[in-house]
Protein backbone atom coordinates (compact mmCIF):
# COMPACT_ATOMS: atom_id res chain seq x y z
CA UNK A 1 26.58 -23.45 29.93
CA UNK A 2 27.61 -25.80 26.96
CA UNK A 3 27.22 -28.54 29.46
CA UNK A 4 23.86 -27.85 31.60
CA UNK A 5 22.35 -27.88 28.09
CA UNK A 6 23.69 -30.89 26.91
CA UNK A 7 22.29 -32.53 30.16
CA UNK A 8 18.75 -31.88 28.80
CA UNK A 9 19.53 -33.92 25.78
CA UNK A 10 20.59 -37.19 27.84
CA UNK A 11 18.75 -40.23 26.69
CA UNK A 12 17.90 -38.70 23.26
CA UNK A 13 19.95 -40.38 19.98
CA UNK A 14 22.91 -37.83 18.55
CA UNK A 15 21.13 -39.21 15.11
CA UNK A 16 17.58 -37.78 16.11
CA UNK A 17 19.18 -34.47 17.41
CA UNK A 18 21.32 -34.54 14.13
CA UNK A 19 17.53 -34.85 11.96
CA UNK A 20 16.12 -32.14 14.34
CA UNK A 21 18.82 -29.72 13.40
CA UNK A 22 18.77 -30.34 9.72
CA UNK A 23 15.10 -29.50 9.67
CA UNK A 24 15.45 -26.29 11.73
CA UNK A 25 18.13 -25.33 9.48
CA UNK A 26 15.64 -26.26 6.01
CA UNK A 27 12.64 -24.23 7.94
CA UNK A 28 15.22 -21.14 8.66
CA UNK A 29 16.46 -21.47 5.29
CA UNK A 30 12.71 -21.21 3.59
CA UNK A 31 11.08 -19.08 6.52
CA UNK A 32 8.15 -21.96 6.92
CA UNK A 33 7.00 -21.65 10.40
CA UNK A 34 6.57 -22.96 12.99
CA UNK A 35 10.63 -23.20 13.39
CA UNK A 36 10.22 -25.54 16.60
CA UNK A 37 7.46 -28.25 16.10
CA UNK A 38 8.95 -30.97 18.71
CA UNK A 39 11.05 -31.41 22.23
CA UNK A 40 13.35 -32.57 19.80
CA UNK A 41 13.90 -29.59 17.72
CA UNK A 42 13.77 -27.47 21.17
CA UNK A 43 17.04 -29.62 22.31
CA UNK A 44 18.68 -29.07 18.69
CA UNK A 45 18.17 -25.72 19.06
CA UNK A 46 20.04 -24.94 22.41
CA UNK A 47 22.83 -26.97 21.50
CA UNK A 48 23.57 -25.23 18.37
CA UNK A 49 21.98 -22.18 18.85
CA UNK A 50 22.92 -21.06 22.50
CA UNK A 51 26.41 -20.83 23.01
CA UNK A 52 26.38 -18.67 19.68
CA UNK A 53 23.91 -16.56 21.59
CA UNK A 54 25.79 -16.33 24.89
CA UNK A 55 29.20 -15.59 22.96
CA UNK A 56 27.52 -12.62 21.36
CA UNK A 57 25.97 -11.47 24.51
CA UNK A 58 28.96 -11.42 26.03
CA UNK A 59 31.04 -9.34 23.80
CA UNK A 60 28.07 -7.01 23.67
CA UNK A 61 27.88 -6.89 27.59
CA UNK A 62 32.04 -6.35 27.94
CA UNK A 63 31.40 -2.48 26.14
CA UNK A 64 29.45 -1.67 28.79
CA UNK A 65 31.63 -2.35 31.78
CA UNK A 66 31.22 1.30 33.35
CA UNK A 67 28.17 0.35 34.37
CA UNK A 68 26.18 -1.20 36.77
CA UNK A 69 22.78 -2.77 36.40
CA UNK A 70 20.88 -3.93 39.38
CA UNK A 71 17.99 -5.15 37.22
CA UNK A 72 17.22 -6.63 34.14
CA UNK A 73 14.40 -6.99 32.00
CA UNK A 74 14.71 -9.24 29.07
CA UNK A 75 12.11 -9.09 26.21
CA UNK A 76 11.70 -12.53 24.03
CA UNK A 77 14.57 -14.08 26.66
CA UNK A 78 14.06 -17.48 25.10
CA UNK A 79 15.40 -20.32 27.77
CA UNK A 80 17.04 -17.05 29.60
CA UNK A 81 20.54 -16.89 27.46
CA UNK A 82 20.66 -13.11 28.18
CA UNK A 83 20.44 -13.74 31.86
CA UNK A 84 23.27 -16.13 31.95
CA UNK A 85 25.51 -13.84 30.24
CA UNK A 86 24.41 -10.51 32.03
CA UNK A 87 25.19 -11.95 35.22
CA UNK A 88 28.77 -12.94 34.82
CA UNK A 89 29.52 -9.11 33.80
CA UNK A 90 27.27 -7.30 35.98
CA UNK A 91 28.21 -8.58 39.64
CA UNK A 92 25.36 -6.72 41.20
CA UNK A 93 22.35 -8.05 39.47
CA UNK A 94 20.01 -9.44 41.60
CA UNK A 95 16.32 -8.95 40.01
CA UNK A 96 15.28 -10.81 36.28
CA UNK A 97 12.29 -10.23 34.63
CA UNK A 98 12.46 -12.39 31.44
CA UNK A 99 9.66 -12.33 28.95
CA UNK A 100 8.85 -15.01 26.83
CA UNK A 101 5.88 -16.05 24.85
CA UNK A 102 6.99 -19.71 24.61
CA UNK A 103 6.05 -21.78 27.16
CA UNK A 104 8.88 -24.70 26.29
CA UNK A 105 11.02 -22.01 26.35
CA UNK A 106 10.40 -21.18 29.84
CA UNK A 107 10.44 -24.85 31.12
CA UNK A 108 13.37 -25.72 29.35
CA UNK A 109 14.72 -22.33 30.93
CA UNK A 110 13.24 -23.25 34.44
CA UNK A 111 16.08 -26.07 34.49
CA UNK A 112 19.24 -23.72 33.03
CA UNK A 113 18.30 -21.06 35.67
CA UNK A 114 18.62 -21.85 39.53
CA UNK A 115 18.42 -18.64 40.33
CA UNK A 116 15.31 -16.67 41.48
CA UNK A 117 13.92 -14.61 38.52
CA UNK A 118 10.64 -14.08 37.02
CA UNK A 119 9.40 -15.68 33.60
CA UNK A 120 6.59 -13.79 32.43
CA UNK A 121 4.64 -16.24 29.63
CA UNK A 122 3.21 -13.51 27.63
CA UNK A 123 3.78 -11.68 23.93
CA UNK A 124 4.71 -8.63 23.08
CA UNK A 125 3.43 -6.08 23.40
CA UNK A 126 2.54 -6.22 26.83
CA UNK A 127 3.19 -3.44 29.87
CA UNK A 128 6.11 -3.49 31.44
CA UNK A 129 7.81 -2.15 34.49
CA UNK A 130 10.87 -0.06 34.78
CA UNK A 131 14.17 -1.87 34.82
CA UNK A 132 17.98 -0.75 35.07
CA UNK A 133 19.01 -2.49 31.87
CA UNK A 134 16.33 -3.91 29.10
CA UNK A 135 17.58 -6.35 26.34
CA UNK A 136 16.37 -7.49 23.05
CA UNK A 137 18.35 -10.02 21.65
CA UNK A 138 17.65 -11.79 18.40
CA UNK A 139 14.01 -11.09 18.80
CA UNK A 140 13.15 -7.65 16.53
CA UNK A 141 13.08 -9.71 13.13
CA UNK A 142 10.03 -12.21 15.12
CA UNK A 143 7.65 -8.82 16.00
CA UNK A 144 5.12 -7.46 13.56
CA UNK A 145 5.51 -4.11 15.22
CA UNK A 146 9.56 -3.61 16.43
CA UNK A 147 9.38 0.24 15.97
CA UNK A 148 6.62 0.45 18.87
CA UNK A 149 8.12 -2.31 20.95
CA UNK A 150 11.61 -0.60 21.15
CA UNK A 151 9.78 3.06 21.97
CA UNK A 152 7.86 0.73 24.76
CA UNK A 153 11.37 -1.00 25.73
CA UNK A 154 12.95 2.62 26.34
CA UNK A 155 10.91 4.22 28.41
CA UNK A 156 11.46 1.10 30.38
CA UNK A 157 14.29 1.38 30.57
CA UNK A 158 16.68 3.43 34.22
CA UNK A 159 20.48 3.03 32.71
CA UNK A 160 20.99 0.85 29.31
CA UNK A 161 19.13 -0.35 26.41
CA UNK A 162 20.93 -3.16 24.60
CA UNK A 163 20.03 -4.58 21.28
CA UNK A 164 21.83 -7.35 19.37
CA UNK A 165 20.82 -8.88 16.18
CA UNK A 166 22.49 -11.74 13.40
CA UNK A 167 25.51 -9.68 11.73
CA UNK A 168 23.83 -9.74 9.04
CA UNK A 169 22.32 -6.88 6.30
CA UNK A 170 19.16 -7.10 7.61
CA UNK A 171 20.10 -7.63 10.90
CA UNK A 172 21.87 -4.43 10.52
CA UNK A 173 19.28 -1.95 9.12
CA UNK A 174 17.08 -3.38 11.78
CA UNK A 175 20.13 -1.81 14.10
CA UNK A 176 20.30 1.27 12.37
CA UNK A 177 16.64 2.34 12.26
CA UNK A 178 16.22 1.63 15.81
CA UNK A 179 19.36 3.70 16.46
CA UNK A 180 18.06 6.50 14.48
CA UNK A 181 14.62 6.51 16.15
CA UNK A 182 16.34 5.61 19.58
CA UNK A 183 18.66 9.25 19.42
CA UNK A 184 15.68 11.29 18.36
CA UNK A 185 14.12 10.33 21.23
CA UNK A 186 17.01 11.20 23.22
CA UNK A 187 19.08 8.15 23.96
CA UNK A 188 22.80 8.89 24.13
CA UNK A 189 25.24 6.45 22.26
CA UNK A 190 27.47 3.92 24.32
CA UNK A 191 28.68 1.27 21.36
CA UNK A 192 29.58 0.28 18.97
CA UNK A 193 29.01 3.79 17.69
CA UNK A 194 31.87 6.31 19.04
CA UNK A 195 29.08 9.15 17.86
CA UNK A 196 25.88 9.46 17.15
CA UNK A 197 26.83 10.99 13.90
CA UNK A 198 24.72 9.50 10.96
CA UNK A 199 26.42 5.64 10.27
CA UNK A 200 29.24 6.18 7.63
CA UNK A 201 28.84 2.77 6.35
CA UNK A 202 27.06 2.22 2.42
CA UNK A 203 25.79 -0.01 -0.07
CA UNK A 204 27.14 -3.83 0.39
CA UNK A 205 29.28 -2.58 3.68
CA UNK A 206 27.66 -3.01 7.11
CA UNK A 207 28.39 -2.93 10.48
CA UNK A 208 28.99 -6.48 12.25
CA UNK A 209 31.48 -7.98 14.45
CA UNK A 210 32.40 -11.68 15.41
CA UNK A 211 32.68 -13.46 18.64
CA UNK A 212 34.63 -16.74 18.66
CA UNK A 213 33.48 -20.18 20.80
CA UNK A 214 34.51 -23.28 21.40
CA UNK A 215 31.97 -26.20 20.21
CA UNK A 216 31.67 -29.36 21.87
CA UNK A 217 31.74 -33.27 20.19
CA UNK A 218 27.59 -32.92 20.14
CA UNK A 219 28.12 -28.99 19.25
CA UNK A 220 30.17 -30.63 16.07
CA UNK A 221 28.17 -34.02 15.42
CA UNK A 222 24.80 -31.66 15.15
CA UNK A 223 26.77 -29.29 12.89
CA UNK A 224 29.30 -31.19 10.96
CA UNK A 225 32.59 -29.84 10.84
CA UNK A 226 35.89 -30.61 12.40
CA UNK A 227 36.97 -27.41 13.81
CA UNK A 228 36.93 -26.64 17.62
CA UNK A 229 35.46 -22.92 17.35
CA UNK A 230 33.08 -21.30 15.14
CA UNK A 231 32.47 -17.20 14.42
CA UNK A 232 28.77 -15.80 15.71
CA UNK A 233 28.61 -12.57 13.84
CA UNK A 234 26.36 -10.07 15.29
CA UNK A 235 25.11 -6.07 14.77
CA UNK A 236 24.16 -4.30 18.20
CA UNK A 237 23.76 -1.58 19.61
CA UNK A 238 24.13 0.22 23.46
CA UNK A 239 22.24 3.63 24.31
CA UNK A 240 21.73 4.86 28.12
CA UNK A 241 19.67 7.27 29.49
CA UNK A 242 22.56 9.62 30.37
CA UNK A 243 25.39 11.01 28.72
CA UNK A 244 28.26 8.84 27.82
CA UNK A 245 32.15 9.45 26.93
CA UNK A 246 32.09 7.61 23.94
CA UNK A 247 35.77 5.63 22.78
CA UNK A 248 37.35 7.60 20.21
CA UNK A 249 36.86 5.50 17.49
CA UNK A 250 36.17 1.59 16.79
CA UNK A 251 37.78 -1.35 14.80
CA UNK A 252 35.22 -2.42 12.60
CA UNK A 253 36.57 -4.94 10.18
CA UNK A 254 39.74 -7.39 10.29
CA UNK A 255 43.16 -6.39 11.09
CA UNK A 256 45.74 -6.43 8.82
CA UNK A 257 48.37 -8.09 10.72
CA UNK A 258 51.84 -7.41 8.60
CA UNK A 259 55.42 -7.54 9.21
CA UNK A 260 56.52 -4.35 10.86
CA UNK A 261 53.06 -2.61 11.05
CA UNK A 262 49.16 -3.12 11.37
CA UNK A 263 46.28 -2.04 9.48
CA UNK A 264 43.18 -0.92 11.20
CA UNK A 265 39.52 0.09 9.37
CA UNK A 266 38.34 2.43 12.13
CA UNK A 267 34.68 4.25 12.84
CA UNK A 268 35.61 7.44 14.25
CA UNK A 269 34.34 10.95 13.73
CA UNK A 270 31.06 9.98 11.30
CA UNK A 271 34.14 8.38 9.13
CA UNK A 272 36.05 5.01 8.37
CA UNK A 273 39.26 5.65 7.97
CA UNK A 274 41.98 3.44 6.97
CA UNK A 275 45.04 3.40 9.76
CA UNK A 276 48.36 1.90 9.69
CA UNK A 277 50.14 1.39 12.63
CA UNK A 278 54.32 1.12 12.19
CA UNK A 279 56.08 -0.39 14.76
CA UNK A 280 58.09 2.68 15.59
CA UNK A 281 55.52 4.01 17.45
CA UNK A 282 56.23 1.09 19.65
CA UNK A 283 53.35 1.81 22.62
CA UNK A 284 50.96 1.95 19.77
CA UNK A 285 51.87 -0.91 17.92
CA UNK A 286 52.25 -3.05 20.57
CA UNK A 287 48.69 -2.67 21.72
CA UNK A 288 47.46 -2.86 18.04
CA UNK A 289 49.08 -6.04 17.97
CA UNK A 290 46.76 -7.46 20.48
CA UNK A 291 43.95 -5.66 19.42
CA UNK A 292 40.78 -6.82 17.44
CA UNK A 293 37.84 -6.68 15.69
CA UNK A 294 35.11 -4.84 17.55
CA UNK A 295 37.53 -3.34 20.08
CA UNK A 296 37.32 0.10 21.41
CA UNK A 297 40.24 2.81 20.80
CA UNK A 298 40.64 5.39 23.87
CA UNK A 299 40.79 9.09 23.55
């Protein structure tokens, strides 16, 4: 992916894309919209922006590997990120509906996507038809109404509802008051939630998770930086129309990785609960070992 949308920017001067990105990054800072005022900034945005968006997509889609989407309907798909990453989990997904109300967007999509789906230039709300899995990624915090949008997006919706947000706190209580409003209208929990007991997390904690990419010379020269990977932290959240064996419990912070044993802050039973791991329990350890943040624990 890193590379089709570094294509698009052939021609233009690192320097201009490097100006682009700092003035995203002062209008996301200050909230002064428009965010995107030139091709320019459009470019700026995919380089730095996508892959972060993919890489959290992707975790998201691996907790939902029992299933098996032939459909997908994408609201506020942007240049089609969540197609790219749906399809490389979900083998059998043949029909695309992606929604977007930004025409660049869709052009600029138009040449990522050679496949055959369907870009529908409109806002939300707007009807929609019934799908096997809807998305909303990174688009709640951009509608004046999300409440009504998600209750529109569910009864849309034949197998999975998947919404991801930034991991941050307001990212996060987005999450959580869709997920409340989602299960009393009788979605059953898939992830990250191994319940849908009430969220056992308070006051400055919340629930987030990271997912790790690689970033490219023009990935680093937009950013600054020298590393080769950076952390996307996201909140999400997976509910189906049908009942779902839920994982026992879920990491959700760090591991403590120690001489001998490993700590692990779990999610399980409406509780976190602090877990070490010794290495005399050798099966156990040695899968802790390998384990990390975000991953599922078995019954």
């Amino acid at each position: 992916m890193q590379n089709q949308i570094e294509l698009l920017s052939q021609g233009i001067p690192v320097k201009m894309l490097q100006q682009a990105f700092e003035e995203l990054s002062a209008r996301y800072r200050t909230k002064e919209k428009p965010y995107l005022t030139s091709h320019t900034h459009y470019l700026a945005y995919l380089i730095t922006r996508m892959p972060a968006t993919n890489a959290a997509l992707s975790q998201v889609f691996k907790q939902a590997h029992n299933f098996d989407p032939l459909s997908l309907l994408d609201l506020g798909a942007g240049p089609g990120t969540g197609y790219l990453a749906a399809k490389t989990y979900f083998p059998n997904l043949t029909q695309a509906t992606l929604v977007e109300a930004d025409a660049k967007f869709i052009a600029l999509g138009k040449q990522l996507i050679t496949d055959s789906v369907l870009w529908q230039h409109t806002a939300l709300p707007c009807p929609l038809k019934p799908h096997d899995l809807v998305l909303l990624s990174y688009s709640l915090n951009e509608m004046k109404d999300p409440a009504q949008i998600v209750k529109t997006a569910w009864q849309a919706t034949q197998q999975l509802l998947v919404i991801i947000e930034p991991g941050t706190p307001e990212g996060y209580q987005r999450i959580i008051e869709m997920r409340t409003m989602l299960l009393s209208l009788g979605a059953h929990m898939v992830a990250p939630c191994p319940n849908a007991l009430p969220c056992p997390m308070q006051e400055s904690n919340w629930c987030h998770f990271p997912a790790r990419l690689s970033r490219s010379k023009l990935h680093k020269q937009l950013k600054g930086g020298d590393l080769g990977y950076e952390d996307e932290k996201f909140s999400y959240l997976i509910v189906s129309k049908t009942a779902y064996d839920t994982p026992r419990a879920r990491i959700v912070a760090p591991l403590g990785m120690h001489t001998g044993h490993v700590q692990l802050t779990l999610c399980s039973e409406g509780e976190l609960k602090s877990c070490t791991v010794s290495q005399k329990d050798k099966l156990l350890y040695k899968k802790c070992r390998k384990a990390e943040w975000g991953d599922s624990l078995e019954k």
